[in-house]
C-alpha atoms as a PDB file:
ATOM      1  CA  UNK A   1      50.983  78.213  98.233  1.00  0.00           C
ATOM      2  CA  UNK A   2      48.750  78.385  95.231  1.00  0.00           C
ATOM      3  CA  UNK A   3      47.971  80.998  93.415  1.00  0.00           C
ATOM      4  CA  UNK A   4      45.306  83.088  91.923  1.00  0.00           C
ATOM      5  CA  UNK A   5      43.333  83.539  88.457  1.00  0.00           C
ATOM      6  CA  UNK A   6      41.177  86.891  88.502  1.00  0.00           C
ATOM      7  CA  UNK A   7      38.811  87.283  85.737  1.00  0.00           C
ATOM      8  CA  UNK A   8      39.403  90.767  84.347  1.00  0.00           C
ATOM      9  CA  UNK A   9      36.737  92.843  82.695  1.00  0.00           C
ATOM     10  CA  UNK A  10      37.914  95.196  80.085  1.00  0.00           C
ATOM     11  CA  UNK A  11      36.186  98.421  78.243  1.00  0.00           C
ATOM     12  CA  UNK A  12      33.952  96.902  75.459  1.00  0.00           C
ATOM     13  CA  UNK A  13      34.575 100.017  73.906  1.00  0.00           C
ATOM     14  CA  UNK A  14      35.156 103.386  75.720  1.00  0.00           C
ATOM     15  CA  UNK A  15      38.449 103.090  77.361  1.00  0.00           C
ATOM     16  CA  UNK A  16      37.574 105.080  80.128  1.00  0.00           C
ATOM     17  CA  UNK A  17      35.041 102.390  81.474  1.00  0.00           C
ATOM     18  CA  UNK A  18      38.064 100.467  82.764  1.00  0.00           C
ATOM     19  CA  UNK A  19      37.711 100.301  86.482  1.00  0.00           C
ATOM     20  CA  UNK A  20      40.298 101.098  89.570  1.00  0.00           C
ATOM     21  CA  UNK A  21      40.399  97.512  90.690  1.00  0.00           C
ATOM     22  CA  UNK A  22      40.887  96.150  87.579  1.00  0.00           C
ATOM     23  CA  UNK A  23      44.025  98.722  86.893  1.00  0.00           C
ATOM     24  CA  UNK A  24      45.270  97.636  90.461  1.00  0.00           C
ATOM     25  CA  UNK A  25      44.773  93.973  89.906  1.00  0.00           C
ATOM     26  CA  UNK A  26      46.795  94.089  86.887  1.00  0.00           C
ATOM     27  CA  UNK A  27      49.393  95.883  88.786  1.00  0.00           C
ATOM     28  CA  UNK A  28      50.048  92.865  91.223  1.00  0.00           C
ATOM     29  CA  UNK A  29      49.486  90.262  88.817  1.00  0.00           C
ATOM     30  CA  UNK A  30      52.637  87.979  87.266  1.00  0.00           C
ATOM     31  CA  UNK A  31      51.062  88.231  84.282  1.00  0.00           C
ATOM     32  CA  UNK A  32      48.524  88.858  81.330  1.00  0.00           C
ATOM     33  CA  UNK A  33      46.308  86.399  79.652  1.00  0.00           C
ATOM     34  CA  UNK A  34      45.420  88.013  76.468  1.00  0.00           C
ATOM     35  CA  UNK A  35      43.486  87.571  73.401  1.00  0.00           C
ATOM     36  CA  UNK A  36      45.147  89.872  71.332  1.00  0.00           C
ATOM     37  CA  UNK A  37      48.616  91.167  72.411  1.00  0.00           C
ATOM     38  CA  UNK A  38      47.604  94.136  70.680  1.00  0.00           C
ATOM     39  CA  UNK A  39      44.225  95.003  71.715  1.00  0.00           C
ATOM     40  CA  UNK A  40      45.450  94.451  75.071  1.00  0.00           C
ATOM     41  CA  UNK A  41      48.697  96.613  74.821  1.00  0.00           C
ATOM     42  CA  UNK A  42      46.793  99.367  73.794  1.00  0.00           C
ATOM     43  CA  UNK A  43      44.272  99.361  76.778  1.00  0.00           C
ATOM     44  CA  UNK A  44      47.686  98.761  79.055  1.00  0.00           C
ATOM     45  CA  UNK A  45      49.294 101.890  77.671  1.00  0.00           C
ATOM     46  CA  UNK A  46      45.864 104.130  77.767  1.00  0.00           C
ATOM     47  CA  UNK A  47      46.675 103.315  81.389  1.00  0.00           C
ATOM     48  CA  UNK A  48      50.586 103.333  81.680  1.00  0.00           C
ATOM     49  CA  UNK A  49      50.515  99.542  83.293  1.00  0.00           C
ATOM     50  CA  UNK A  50      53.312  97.826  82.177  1.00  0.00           C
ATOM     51  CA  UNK A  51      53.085  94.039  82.422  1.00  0.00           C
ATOM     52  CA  UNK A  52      54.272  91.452  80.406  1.00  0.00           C
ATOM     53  CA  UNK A  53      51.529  89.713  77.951  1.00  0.00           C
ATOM     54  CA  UNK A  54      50.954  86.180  76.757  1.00  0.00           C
ATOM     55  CA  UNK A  55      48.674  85.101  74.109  1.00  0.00           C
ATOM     56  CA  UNK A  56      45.771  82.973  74.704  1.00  0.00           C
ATOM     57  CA  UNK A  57      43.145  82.257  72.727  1.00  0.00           C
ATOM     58  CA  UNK A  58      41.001  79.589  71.083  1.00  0.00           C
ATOM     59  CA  UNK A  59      43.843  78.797  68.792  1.00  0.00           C
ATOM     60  CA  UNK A  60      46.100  77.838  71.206  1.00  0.00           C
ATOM     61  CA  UNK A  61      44.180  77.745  74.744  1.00  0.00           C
ATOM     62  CA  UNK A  62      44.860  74.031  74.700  1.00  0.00           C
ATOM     63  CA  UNK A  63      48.459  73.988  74.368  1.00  0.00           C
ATOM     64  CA  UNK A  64      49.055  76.307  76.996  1.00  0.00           C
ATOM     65  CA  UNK A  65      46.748  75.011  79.579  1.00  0.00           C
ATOM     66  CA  UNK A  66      49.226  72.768  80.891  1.00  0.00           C
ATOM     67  CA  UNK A  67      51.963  75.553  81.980  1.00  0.00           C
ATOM     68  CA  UNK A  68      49.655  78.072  82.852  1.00  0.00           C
ATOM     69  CA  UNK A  69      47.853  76.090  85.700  1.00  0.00           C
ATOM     70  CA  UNK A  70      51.464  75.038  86.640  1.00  0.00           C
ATOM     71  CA  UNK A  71      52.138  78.674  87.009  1.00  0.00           C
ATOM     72  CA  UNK A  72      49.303  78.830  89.262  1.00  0.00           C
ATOM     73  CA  UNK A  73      50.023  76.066  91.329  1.00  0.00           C
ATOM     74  CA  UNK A  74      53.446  77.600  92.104  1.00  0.00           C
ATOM     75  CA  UNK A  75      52.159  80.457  93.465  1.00  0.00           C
ATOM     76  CA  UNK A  76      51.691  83.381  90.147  1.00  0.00           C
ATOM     77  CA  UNK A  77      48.895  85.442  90.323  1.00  0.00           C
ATOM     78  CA  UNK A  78      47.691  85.575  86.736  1.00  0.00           C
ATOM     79  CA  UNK A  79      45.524  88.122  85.260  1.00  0.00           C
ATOM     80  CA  UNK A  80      42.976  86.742  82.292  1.00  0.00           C
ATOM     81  CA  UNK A  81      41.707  89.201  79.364  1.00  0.00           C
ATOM     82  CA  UNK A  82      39.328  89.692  76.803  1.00  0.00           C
ATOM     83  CA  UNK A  83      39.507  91.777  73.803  1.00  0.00           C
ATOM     84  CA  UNK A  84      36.737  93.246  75.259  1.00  0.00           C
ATOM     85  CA  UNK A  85      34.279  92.963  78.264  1.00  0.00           C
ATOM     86  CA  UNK A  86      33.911  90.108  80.817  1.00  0.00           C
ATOM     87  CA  UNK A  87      36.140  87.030  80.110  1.00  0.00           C
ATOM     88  CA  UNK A  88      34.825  83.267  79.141  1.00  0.00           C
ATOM     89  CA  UNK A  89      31.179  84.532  78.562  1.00  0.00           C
ATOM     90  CA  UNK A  90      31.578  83.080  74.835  1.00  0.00           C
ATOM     91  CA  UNK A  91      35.319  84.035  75.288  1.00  0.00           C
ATOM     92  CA  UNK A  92      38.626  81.626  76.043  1.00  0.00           C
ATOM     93  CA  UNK A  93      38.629  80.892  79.517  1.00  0.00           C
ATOM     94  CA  UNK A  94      36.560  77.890  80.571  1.00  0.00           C
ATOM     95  CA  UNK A  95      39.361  75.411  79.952  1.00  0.00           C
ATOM     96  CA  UNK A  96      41.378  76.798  82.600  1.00  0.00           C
ATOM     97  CA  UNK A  97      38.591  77.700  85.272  1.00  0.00           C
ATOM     98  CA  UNK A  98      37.751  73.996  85.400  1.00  0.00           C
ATOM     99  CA  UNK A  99      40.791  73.017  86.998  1.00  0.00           C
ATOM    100  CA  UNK A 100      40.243  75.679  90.189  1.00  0.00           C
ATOM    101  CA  UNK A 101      39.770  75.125  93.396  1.00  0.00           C
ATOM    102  CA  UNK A 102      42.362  72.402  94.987  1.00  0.00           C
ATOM    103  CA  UNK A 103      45.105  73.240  91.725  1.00  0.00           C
ATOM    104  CA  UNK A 104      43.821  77.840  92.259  1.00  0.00           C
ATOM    105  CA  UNK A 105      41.568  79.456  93.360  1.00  0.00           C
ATOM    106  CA  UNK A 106      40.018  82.543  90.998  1.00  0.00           C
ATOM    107  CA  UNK A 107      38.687  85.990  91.723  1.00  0.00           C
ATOM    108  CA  UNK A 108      36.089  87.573  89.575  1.00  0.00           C
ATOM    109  CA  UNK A 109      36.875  91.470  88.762  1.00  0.00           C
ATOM    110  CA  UNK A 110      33.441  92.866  87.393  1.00  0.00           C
ATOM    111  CA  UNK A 111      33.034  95.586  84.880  1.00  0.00           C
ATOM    112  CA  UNK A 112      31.961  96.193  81.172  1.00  0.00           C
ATOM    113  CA  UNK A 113      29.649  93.225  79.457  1.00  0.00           C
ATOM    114  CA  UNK A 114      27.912  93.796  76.412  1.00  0.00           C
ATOM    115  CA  UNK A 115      25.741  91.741  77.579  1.00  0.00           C
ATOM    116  CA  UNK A 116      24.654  93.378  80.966  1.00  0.00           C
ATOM    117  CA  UNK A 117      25.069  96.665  78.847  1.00  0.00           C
ATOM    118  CA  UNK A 118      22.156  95.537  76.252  1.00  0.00           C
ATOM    119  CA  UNK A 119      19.691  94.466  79.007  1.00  0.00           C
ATOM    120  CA  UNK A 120      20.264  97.463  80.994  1.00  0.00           C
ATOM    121  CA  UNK A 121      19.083  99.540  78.124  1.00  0.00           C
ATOM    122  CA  UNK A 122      16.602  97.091  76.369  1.00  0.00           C
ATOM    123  CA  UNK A 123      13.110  98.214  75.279  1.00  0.00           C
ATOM    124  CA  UNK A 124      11.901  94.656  75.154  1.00  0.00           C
ATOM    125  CA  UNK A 125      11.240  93.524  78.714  1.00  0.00           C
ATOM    126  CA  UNK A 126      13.545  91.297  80.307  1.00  0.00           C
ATOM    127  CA  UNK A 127      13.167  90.742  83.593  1.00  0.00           C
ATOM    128  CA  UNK A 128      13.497  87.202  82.705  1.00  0.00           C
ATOM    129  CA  UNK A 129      15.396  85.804  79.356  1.00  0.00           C
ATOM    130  CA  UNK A 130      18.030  83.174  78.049  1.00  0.00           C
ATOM    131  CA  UNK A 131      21.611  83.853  76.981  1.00  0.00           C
ATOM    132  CA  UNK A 132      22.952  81.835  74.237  1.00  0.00           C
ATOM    133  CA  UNK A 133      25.945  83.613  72.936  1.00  0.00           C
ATOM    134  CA  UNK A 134      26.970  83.119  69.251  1.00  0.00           C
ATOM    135  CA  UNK A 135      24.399  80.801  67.679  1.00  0.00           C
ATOM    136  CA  UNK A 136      25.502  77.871  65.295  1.00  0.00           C
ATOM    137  CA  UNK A 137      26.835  78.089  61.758  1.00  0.00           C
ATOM    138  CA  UNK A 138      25.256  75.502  60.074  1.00  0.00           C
ATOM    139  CA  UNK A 139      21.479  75.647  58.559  1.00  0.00           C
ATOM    140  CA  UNK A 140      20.243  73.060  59.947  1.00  0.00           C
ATOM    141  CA  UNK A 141      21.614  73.284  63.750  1.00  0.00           C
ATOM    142  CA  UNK A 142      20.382  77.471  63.635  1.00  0.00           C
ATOM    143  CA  UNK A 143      17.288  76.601  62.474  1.00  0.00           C
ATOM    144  CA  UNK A 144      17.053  74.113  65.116  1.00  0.00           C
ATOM    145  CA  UNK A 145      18.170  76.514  68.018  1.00  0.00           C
ATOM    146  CA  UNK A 146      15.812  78.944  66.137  1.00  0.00           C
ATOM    147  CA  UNK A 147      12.488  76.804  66.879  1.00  0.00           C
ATOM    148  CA  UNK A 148      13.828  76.297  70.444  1.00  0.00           C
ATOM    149  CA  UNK A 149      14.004  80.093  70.295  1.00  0.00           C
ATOM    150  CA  UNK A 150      10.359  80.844  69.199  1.00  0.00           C
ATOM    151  CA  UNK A 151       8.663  78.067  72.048  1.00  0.00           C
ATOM    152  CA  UNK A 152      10.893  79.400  74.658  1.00  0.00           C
ATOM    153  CA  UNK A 153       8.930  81.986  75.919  1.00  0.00           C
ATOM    154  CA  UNK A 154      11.270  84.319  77.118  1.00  0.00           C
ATOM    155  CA  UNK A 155      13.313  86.964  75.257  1.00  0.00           C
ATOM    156  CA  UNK A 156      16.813  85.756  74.170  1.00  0.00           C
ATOM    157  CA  UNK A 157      19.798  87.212  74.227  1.00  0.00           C
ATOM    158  CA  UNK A 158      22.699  86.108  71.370  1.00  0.00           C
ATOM    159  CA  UNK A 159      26.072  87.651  69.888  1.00  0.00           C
ATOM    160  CA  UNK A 160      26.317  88.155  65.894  1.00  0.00           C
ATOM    161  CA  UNK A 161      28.562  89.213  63.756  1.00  0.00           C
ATOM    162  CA  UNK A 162      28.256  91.479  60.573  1.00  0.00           C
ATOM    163  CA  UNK A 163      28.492  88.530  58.161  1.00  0.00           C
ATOM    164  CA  UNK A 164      25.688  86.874  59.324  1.00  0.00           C
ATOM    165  CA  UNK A 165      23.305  89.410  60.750  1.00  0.00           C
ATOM    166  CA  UNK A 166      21.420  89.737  57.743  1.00  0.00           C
ATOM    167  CA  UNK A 167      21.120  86.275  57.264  1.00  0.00           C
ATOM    168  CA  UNK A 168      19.606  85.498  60.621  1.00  0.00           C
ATOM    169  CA  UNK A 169      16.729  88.449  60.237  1.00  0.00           C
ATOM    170  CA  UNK A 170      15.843  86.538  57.543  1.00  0.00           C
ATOM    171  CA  UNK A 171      16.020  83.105  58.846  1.00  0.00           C
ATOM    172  CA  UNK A 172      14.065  84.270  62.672  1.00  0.00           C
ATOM    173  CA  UNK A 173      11.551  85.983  60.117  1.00  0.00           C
ATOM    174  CA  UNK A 174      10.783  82.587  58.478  1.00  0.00           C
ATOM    175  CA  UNK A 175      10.862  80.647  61.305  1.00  0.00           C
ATOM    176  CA  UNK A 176       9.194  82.964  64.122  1.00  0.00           C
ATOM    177  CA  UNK A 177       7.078  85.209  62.042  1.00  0.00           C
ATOM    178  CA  UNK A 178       7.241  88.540  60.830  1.00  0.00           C
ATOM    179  CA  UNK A 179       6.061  90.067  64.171  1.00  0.00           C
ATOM    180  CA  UNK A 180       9.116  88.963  66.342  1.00  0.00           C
ATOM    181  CA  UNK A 181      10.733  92.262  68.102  1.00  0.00           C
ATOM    182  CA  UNK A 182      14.091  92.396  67.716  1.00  0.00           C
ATOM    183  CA  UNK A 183      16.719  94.949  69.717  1.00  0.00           C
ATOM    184  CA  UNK A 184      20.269  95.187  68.090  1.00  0.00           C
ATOM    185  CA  UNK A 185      22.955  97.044  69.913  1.00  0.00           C
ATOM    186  CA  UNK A 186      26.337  98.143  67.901  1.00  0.00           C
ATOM    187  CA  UNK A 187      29.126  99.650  68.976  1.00  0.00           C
ATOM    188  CA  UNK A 188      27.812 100.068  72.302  1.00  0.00           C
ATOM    189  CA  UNK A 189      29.754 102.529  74.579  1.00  0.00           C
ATOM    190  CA  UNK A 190      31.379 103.866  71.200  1.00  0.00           C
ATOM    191  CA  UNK A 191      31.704 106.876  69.616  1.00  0.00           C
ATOM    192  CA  UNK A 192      28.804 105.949  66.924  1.00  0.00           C
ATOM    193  CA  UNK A 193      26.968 103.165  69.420  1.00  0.00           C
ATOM    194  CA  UNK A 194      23.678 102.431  67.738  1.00  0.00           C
ATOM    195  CA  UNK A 195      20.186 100.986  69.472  1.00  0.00           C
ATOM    196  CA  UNK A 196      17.676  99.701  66.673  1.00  0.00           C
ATOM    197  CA  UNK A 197      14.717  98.407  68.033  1.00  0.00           C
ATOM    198  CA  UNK A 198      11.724  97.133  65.775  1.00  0.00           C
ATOM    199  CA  UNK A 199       9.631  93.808  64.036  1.00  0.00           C
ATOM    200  CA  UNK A 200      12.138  91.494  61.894  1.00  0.00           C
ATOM    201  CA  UNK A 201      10.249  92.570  59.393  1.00  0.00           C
ATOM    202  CA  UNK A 202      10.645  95.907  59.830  1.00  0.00           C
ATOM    203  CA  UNK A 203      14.493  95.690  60.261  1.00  0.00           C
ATOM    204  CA  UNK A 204      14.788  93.597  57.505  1.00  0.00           C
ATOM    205  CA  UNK A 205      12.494  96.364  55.338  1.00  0.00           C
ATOM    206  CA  UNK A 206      14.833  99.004  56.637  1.00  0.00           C
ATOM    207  CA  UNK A 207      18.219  97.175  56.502  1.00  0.00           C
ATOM    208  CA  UNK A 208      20.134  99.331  54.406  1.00  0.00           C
ATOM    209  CA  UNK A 209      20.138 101.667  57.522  1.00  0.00           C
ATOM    210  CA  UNK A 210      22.005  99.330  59.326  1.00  0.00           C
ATOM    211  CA  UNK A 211      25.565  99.473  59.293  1.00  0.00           C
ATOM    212  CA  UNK A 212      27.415  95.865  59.088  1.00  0.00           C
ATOM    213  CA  UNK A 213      30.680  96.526  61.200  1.00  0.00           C
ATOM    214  CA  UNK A 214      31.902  94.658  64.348  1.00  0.00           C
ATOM    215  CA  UNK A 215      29.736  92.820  66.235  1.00  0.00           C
ATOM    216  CA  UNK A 216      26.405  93.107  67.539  1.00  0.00           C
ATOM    217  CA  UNK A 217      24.165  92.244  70.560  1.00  0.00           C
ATOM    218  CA  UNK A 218      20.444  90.848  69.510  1.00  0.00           C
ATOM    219  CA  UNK A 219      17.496  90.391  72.055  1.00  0.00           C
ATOM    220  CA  UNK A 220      15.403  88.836  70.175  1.00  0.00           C
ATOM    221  CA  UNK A 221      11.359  88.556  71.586  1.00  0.00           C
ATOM    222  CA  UNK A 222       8.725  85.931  69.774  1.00  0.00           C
ATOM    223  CA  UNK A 223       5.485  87.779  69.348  1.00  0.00           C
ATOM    224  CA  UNK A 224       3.281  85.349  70.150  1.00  0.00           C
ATOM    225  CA  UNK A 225      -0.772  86.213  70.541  1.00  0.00           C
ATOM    226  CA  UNK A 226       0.042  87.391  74.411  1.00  0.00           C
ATOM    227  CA  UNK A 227       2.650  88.913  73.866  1.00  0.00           C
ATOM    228  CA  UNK A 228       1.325  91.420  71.413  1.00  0.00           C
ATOM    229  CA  UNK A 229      -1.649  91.586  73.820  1.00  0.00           C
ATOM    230  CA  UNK A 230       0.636  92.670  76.355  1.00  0.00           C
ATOM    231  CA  UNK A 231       2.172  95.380  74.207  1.00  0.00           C
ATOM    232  CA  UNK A 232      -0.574  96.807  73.149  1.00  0.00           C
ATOM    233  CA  UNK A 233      -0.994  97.928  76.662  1.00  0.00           C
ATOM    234  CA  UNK A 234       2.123 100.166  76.969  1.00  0.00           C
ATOM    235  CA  UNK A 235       0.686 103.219  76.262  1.00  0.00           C
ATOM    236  CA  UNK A 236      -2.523 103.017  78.470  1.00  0.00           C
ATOM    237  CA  UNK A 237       0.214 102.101  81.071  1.00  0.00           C
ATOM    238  CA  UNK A 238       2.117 104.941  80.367  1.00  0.00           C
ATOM    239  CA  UNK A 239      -0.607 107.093  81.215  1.00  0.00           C
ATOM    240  CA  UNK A 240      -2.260 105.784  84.131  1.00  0.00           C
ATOM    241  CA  UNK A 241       1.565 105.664  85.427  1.00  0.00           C
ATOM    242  CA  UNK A 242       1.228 109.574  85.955  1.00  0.00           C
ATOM    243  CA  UNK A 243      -1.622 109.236  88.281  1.00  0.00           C
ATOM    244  CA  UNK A 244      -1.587 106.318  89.874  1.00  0.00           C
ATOM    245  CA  UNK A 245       0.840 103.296  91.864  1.00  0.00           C
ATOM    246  CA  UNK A 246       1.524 100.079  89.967  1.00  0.00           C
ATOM    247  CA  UNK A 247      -0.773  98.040  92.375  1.00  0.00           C
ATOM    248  CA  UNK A 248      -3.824 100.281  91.392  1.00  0.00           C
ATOM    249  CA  UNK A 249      -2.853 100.405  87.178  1.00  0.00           C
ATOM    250  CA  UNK A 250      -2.898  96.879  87.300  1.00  0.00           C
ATOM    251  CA  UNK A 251      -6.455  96.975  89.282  1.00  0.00           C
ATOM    252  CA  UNK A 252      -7.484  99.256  86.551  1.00  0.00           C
ATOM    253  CA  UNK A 253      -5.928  97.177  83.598  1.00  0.00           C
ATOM    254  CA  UNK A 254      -7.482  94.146  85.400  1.00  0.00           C
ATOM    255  CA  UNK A 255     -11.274  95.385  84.861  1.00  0.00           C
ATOM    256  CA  UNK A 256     -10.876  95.171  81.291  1.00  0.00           C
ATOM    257  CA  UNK A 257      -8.913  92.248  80.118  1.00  0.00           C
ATOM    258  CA  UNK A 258      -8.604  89.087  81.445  1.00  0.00           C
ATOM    259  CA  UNK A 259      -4.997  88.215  82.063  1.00  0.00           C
ATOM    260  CA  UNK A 260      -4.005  87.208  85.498  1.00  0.00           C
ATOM    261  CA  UNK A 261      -3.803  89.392  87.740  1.00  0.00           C
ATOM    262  CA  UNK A 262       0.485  88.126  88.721  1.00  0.00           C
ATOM    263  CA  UNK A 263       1.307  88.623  84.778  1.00  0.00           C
ATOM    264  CA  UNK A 264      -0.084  91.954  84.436  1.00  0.00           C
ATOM    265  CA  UNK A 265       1.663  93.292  87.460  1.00  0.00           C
ATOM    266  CA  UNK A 266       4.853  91.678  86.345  1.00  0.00           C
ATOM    267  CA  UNK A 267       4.522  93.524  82.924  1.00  0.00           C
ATOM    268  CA  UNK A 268       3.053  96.996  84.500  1.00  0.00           C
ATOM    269  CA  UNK A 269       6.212  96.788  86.906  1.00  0.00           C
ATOM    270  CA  UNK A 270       8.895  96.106  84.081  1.00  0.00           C
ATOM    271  CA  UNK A 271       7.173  98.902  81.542  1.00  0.00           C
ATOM    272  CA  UNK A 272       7.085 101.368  84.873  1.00  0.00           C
ATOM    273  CA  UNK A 273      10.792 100.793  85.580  1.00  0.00           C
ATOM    274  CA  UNK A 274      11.961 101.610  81.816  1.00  0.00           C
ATOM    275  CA  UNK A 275      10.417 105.201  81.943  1.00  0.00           C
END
């Protein structure tokens, strides 16, 4: 009989975010796929679980593919980690989920994301947007992705970390203007958890607020001639959102501008929805 691969989501910070599933899950499981033996211990102990732990990551994911899945054609159910939040979303983990279905079958177990964390909380409007994880390292390939960035026309999601954050205000200023809104998130769910919300060239003005530790969470929004249009709306939708339904703010809205009628109540619905 083969066996089973659940994807386990972990606290991305606050241990208490760790859900009764998850805790159960681990209980049944074999064992642990971890990143860190000791991130992972400690989230094991907060919890009293004890289960025995084996390392895999990106240095070594490729050497122990071949066991693992022979594990999990034997039968082991087989619990896979992150340091923190939802597994192979820019995480270890694709390498092995590839090989499902006639060698395992695999079991999501939802919970913490930074990434769902940061849109549920976003002041930039995202009902649609792109997710593109850690963006490259060299010049020329981020300043590529950074043009794809600015025609997209949709807000973007991406992960940073402190070495480079200051870097890449710099660079989207340059290449999508001064005006692009940017939202970073640090240490979300933490003790000190941090939303900064503002123009790149704002942030960049202001940096020295910012503290550079762990990693962050950017949605990043070109401000492109509609877009600021659209903005500049906000607070007359604010206020005609205390009288009146989004169908008739958008009739209102629609008597004095000329953007169609679909795209205004798209924006009117996403600005009413973040009060």
């Amino acid at each position: 009989m083969a066996g089973k691969l659940f994807i386990v989501a972990t606290p991305i910070g606050n241990l208490g975010d760790f859900t009764y599933r998850a805790i159960e899950t681990i209980k049944t499981c074999d064992y642990i796929l971890a990143e860190s033996s000791e991130r992972t211990s400690k989230l094991l102990n907060q919890y009293n679980l004890k289960k025995k732990i084996v390392t895999f990551n990106k240095d070594n994911e490729n050497t122990k593919l071949k066991a693992i899945i022979a594990d999990l054609e034997r039968g082991k159910q087989i619990a896979l980690v992150s340091d923190a939040g939802t597994p192979s979303i820019s995480d270890p983990g694709f390498g092995l989920l590839k090989h499902q279905d006639k060698n395992f079958s695999v079991s999501p177990i939802p919970g913490s994301s930074s990434l769902t964390s940061a849109l549920s909380v976003s002041p930039i409007p995202v009902n649609t947007f792109s997710f593109l994880g850690f963006l490259p390292k060299k010049t020329n390939d981020l300043e590529k992705r950074l043009n794809y960035i600015k025609n997209l026309g949709m807000p973007v999601i991406i992960f940073e970390n402190k070495n480079r954050l200051s870097s890449l205000l710099h660079k989207v200023q340059k290449i999508c203007g001064k005006d692009t809104l940017i939202c970073i998130f640090r240490e979300l769910t933490k003790l000190h958890e941090e939303i900064i919300f503002g123009t790149v060239s704002k942030l960049i003005e202001n940096s020295g607020n910012i503290k550079y530790s762990g990693e962050f969470t950017l949605i990043i929004s070109v401000s492109n001639k509609e877009s600021i249009e659209f903005n500049k709306l906000i607070p007359k939708i604010l206020k005609l959102s205390e009288s009146y339904t989004t169908k008739e703010v958008v009739d209102i809205l629609h008597l004095f501008c000329d953007h169609p009628k679909k795209e205004l109540y798209n924006f009117v619905l996403n600005v009413r929805q973040k009060e």
